[in-house]
PDB file of N, CA and C in Angstrom:
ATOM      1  N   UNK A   1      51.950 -39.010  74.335  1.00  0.00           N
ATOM      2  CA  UNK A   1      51.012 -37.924  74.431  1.00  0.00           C
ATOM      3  C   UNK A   1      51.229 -36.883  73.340  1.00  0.00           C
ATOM      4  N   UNK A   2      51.679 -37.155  72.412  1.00  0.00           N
ATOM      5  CA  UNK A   2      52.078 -36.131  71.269  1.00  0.00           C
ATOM      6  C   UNK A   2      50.840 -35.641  70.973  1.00  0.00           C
ATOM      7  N   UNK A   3      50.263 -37.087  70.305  1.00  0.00           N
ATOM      8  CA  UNK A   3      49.366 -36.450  69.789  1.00  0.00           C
ATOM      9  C   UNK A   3      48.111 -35.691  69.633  1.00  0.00           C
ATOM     10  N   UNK A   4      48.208 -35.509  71.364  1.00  0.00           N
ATOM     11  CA  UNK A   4      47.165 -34.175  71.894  1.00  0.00           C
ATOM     12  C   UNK A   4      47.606 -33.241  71.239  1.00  0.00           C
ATOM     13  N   UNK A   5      48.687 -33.146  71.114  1.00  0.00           N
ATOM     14  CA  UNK A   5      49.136 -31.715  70.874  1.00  0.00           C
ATOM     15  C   UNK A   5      48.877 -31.285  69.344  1.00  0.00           C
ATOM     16  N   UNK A   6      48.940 -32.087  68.447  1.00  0.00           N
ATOM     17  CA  UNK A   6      48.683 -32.165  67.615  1.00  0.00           C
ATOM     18  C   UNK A   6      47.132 -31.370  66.665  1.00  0.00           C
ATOM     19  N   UNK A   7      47.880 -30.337  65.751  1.00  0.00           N
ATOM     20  CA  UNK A   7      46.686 -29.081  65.311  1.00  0.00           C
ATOM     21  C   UNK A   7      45.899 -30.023  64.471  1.00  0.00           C
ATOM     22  N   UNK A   8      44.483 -29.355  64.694  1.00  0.00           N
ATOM     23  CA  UNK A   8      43.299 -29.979  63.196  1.00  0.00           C
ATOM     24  C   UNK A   8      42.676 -28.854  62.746  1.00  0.00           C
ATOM     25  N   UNK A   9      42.986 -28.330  61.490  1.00  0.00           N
ATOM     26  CA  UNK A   9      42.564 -27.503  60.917  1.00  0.00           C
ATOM     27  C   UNK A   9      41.937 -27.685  59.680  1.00  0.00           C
ATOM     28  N   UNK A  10      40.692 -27.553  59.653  1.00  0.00           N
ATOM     29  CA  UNK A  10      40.162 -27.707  58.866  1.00  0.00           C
ATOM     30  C   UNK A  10      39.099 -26.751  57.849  1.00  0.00           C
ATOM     31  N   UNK A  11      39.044 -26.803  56.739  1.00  0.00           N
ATOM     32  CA  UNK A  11      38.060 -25.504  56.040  1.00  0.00           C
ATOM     33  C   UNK A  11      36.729 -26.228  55.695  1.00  0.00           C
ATOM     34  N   UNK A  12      36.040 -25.032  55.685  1.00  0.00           N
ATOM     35  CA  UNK A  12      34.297 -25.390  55.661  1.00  0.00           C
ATOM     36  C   UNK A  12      34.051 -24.672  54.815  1.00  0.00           C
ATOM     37  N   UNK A  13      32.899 -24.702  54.049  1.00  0.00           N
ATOM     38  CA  UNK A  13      32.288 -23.842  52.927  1.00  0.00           C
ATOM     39  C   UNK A  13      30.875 -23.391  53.749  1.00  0.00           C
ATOM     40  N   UNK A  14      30.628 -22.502  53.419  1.00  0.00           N
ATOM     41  CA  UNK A  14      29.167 -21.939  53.765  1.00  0.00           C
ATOM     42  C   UNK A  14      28.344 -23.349  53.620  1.00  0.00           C
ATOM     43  N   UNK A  15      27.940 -23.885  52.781  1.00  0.00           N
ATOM     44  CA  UNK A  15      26.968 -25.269  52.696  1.00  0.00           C
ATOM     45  C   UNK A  15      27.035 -26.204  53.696  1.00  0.00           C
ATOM     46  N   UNK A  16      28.677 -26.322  53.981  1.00  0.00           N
ATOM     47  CA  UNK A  16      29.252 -27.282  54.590  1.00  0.00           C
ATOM     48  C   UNK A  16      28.809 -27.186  56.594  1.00  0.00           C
ATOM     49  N   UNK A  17      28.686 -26.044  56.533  1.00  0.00           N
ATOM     50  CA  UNK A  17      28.909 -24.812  58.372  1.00  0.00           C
ATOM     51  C   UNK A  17      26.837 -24.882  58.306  1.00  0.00           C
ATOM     52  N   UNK A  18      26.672 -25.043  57.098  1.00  0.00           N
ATOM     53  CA  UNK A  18      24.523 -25.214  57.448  1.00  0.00           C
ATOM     54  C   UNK A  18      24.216 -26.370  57.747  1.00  0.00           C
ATOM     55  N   UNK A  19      24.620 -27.367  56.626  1.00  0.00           N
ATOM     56  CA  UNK A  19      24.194 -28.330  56.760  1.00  0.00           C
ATOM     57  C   UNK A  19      25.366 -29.341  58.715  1.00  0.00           C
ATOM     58  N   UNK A  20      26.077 -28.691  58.845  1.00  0.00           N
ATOM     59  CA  UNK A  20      25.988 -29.056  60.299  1.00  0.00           C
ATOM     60  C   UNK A  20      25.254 -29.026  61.310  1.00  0.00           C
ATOM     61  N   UNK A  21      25.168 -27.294  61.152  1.00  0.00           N
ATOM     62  CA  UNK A  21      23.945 -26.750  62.032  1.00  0.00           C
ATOM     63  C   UNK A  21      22.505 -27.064  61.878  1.00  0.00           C
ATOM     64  N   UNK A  22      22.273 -27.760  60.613  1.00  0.00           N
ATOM     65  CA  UNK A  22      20.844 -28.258  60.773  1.00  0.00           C
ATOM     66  C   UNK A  22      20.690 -29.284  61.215  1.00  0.00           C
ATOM     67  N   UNK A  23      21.893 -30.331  61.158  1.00  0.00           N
ATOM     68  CA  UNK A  23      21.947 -31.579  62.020  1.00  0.00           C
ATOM     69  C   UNK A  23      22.248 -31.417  62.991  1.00  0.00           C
ATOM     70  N   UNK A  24      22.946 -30.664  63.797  1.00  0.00           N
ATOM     71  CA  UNK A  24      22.481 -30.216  65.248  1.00  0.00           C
ATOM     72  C   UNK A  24      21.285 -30.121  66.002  1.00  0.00           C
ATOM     73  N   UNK A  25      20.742 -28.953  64.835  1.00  0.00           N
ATOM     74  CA  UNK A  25      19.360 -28.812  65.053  1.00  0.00           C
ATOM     75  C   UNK A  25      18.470 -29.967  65.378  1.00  0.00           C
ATOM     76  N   UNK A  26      18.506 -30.793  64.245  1.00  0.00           N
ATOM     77  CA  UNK A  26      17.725 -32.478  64.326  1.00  0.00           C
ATOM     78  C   UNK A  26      18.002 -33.181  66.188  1.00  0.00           C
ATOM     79  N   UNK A  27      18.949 -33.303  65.748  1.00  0.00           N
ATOM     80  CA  UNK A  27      19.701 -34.047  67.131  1.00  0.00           C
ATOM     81  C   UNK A  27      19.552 -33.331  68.760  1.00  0.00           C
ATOM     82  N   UNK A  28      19.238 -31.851  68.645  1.00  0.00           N
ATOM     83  CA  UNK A  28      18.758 -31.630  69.953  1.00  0.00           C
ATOM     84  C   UNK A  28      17.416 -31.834  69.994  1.00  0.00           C
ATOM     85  N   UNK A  29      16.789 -31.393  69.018  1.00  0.00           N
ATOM     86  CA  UNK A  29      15.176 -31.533  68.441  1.00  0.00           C
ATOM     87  C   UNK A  29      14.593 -32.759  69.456  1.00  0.00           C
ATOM     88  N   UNK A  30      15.611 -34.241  68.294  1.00  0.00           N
ATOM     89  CA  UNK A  30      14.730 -35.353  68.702  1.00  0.00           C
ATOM     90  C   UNK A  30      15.332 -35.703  70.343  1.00  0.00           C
ATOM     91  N   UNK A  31      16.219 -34.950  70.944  1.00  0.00           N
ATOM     92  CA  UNK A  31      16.397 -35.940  72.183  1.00  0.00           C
ATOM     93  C   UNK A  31      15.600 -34.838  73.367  1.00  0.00           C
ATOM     94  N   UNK A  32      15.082 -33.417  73.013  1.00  0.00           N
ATOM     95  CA  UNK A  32      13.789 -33.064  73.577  1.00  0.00           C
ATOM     96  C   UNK A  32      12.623 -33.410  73.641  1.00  0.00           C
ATOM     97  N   UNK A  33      12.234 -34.103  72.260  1.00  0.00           N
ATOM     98  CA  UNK A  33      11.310 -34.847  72.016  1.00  0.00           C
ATOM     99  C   UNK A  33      10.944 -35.837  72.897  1.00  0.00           C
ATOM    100  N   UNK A  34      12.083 -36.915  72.886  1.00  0.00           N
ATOM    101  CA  UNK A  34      12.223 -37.816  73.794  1.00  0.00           C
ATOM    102  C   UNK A  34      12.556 -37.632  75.489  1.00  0.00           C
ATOM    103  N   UNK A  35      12.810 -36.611  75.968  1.00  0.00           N
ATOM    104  CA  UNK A  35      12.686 -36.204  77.024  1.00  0.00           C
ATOM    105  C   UNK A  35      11.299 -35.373  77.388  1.00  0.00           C
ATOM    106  N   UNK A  36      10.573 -34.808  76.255  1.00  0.00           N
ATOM    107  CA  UNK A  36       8.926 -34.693  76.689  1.00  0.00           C
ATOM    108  C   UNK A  36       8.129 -35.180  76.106  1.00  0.00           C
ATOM    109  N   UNK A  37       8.594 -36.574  75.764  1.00  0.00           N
ATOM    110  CA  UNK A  37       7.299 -37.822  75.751  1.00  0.00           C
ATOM    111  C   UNK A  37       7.816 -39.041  75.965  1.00  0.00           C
ATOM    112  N   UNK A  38       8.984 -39.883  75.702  1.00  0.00           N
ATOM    113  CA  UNK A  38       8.899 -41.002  76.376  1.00  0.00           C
ATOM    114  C   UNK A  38       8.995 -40.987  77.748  1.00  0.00           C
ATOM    115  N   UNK A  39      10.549 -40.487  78.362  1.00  0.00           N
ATOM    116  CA  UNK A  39      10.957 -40.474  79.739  1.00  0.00           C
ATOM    117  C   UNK A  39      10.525 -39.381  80.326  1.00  0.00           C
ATOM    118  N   UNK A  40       9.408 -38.736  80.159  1.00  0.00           N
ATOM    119  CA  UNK A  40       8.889 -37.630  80.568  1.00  0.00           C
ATOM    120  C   UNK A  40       8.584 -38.403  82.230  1.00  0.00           C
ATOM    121  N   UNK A  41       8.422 -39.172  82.510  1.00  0.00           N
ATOM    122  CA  UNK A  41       8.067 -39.387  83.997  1.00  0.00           C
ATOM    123  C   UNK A  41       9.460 -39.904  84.750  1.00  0.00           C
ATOM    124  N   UNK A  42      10.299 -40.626  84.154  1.00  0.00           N
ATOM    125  CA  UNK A  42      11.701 -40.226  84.787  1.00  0.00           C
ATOM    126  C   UNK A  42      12.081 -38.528  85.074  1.00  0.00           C
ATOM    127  N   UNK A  43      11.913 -38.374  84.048  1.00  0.00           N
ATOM    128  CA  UNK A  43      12.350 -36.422  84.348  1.00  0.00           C
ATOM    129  C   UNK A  43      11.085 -35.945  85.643  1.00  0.00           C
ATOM    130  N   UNK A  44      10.299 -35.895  85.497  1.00  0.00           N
ATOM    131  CA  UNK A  44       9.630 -35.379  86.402  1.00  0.00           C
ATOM    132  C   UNK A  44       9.147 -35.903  87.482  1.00  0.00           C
ATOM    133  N   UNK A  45       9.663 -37.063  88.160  1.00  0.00           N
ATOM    134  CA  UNK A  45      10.153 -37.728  89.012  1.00  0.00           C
ATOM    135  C   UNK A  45      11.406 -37.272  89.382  1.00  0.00           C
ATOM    136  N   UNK A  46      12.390 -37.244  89.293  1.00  0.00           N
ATOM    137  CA  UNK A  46      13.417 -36.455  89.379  1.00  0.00           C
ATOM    138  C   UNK A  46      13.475 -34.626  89.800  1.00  0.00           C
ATOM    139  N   UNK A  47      12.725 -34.473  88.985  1.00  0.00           N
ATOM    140  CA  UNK A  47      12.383 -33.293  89.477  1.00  0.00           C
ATOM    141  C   UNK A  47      11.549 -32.597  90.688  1.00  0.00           C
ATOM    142  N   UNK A  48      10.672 -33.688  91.048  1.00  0.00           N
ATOM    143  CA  UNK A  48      10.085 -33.572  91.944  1.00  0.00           C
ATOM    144  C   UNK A  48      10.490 -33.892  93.019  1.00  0.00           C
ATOM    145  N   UNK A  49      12.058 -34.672  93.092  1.00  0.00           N
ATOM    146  CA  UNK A  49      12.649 -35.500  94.848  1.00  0.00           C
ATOM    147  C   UNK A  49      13.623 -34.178  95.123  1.00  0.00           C
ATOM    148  N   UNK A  50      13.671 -33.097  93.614  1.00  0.00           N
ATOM    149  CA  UNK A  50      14.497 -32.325  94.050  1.00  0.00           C
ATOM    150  C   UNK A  50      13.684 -30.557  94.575  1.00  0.00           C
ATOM    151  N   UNK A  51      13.350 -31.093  94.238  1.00  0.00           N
ATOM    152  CA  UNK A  51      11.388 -29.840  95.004  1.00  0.00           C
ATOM    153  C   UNK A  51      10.778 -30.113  95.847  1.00  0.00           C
ATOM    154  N   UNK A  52      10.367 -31.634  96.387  1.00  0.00           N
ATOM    155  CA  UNK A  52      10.505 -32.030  97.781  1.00  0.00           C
ATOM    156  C   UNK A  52      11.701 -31.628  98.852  1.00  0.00           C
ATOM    157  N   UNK A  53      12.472 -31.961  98.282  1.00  0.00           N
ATOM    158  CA  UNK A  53      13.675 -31.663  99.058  1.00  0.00           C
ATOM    159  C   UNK A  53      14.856 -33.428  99.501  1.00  0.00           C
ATOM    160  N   UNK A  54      13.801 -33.676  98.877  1.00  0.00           N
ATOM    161  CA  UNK A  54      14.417 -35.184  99.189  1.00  0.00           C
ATOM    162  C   UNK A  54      16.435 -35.405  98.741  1.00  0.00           C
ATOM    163  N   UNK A  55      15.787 -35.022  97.513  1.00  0.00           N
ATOM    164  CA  UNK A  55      17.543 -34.856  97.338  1.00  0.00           C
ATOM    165  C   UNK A  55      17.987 -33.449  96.911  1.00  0.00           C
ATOM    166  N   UNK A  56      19.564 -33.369  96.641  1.00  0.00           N
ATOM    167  CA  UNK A  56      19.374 -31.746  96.288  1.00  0.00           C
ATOM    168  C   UNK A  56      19.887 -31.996  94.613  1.00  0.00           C
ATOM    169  N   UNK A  57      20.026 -30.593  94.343  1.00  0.00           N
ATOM    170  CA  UNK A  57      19.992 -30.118  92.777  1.00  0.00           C
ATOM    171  C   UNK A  57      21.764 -30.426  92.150  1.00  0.00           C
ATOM    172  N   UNK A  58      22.232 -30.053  93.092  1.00  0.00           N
ATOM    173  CA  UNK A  58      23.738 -30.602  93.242  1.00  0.00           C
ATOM    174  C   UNK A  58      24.048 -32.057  93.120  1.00  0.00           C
ATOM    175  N   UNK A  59      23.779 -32.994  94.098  1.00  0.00           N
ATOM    176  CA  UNK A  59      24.110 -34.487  93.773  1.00  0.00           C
ATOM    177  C   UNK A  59      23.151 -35.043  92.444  1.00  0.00           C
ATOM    178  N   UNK A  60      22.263 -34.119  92.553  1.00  0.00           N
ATOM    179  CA  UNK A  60      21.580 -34.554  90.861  1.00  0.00           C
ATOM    180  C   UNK A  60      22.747 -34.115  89.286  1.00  0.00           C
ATOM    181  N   UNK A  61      23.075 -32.793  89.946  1.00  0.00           N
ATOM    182  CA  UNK A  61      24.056 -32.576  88.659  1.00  0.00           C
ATOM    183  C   UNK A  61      25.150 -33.267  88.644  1.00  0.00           C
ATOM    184  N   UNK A  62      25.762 -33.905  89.774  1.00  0.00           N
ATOM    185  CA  UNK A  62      27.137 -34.538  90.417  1.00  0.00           C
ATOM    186  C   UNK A  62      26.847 -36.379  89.542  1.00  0.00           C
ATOM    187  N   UNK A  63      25.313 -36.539  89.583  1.00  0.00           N
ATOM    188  CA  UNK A  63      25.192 -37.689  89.037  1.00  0.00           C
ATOM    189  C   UNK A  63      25.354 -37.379  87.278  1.00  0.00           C
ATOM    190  N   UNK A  64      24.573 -36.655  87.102  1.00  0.00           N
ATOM    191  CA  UNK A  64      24.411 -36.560  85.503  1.00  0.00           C
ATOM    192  C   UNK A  64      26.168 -36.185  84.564  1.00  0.00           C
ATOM    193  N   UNK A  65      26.622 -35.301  85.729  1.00  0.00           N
ATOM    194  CA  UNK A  65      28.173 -34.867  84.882  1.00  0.00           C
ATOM    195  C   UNK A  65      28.980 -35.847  84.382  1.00  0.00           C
ATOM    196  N   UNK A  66      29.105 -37.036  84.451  1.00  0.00           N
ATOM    197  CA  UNK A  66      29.920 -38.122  83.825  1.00  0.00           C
ATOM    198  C   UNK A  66      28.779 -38.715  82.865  1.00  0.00           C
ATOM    199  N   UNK A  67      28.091 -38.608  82.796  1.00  0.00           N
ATOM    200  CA  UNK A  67      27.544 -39.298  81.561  1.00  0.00           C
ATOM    201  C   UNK A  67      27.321 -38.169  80.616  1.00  0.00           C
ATOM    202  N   UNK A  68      26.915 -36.573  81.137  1.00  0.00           N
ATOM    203  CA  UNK A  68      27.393 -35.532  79.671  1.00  0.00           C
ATOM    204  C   UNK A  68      28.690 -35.622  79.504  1.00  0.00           C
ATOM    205  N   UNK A  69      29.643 -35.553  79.689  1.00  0.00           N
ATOM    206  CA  UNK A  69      30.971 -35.659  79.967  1.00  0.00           C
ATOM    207  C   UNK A  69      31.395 -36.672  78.862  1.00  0.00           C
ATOM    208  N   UNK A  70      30.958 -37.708  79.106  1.00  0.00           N
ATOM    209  CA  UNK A  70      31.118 -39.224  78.091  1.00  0.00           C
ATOM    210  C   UNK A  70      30.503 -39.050  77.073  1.00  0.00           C
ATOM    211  N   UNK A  71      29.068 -38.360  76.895  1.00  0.00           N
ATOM    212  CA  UNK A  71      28.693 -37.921  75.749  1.00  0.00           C
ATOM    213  C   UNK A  71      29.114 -37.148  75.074  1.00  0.00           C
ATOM    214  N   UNK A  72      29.696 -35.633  75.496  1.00  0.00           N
ATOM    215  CA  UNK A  72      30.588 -35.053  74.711  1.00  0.00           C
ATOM    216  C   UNK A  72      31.761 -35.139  74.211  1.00  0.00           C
ATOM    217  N   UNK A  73      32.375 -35.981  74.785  1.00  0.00           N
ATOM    218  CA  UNK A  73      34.141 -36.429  74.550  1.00  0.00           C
ATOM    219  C   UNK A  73      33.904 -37.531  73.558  1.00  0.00           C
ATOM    220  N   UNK A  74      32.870 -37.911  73.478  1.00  0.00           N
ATOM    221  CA  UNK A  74      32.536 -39.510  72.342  1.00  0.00           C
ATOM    222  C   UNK A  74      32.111 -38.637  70.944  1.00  0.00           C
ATOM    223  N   UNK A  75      31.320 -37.327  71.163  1.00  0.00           N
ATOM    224  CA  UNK A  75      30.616 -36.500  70.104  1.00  0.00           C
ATOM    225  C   UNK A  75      32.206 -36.014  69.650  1.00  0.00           C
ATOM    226  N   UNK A  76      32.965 -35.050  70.304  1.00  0.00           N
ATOM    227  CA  UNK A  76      34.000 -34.776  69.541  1.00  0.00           C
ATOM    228  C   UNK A  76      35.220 -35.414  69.105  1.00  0.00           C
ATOM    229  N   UNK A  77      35.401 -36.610  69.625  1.00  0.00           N
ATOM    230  CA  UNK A  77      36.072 -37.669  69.429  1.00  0.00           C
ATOM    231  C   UNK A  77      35.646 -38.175  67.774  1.00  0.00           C
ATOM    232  N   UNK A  78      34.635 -38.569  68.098  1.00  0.00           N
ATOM    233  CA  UNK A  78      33.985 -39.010  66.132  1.00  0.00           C
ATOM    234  C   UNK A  78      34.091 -37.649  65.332  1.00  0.00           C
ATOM    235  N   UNK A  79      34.091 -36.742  65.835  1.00  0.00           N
ATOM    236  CA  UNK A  79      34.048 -35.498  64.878  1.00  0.00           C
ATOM    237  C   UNK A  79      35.801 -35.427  64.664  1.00  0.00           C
ATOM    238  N   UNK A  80      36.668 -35.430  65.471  1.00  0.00           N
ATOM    239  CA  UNK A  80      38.292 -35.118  64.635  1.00  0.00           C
ATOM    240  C   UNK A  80      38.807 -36.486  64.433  1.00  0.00           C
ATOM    241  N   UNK A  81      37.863 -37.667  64.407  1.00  0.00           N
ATOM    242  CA  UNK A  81      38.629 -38.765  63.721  1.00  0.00           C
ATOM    243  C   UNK A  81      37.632 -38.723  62.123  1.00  0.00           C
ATOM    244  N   UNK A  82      36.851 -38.173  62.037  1.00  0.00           N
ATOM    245  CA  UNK A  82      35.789 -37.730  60.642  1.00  0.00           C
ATOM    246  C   UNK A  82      37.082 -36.854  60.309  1.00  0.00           C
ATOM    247  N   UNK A  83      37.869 -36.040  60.442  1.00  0.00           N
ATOM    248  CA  UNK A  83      38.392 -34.837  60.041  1.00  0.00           C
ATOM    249  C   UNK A  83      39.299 -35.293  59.737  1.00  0.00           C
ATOM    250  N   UNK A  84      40.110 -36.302  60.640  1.00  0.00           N
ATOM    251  CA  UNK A  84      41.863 -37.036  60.100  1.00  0.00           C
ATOM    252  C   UNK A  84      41.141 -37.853  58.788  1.00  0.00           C
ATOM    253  N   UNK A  85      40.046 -38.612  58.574  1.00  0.00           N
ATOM    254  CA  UNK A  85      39.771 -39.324  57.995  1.00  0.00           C
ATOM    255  C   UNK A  85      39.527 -38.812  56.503  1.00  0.00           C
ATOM    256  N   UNK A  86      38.871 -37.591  56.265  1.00  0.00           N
ATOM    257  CA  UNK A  86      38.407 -36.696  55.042  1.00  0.00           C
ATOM    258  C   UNK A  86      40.156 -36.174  54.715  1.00  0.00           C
ATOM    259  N   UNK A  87      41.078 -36.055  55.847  1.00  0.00           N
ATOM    260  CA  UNK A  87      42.287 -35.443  54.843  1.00  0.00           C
ATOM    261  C   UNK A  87      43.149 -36.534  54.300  1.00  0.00           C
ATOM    262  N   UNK A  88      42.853 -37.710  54.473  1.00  0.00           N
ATOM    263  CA  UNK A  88      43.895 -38.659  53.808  1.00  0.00           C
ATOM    264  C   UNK A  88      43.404 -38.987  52.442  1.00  0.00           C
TER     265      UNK A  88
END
């Protein structure tokens, strides 16, 4: 387990800190996109068993938290093995 512990420090240039943030930008962009036009009737199906009352808002978030969870730990995972990778 060392190498949790293990610091990553890294420097950015102004160019470097935009052009992230505009690919951020892209990447929430297109997966709104795709949440209000392809699977737009999954989502609002969903939304509606939880406005019925059918299910609640809780076991909906209880479902979704392991798959953001897996998505974010996979997003910063590729981001500090990009970072060990640029210092060698």
């Amino acid at each position: 387990m060392k190498f949790l512990k293990k610091e990553i420090t890294t420097k950015k240039t102004v160019g470097q800190e935009l052009i992230e943030t505009v690919i951020y930008a892209v990447c929430f962009t297109i997966v709104i996109y795709f949440c209000l036009s392809s699977f737009n009737e999954p989502i609002q199906t969903m939304l509606n068993t939880i406005k019925s009352g059918k299910t609640s808002a809780l076991s909906m978030t209880m479902i979704l938290f392991p798959i953001i969870i897996i998505v974010s730990l996979t997003y910063k995972l590729a981001a500090v093995s990009i970072k060990l990778d640029k210092k060698k």
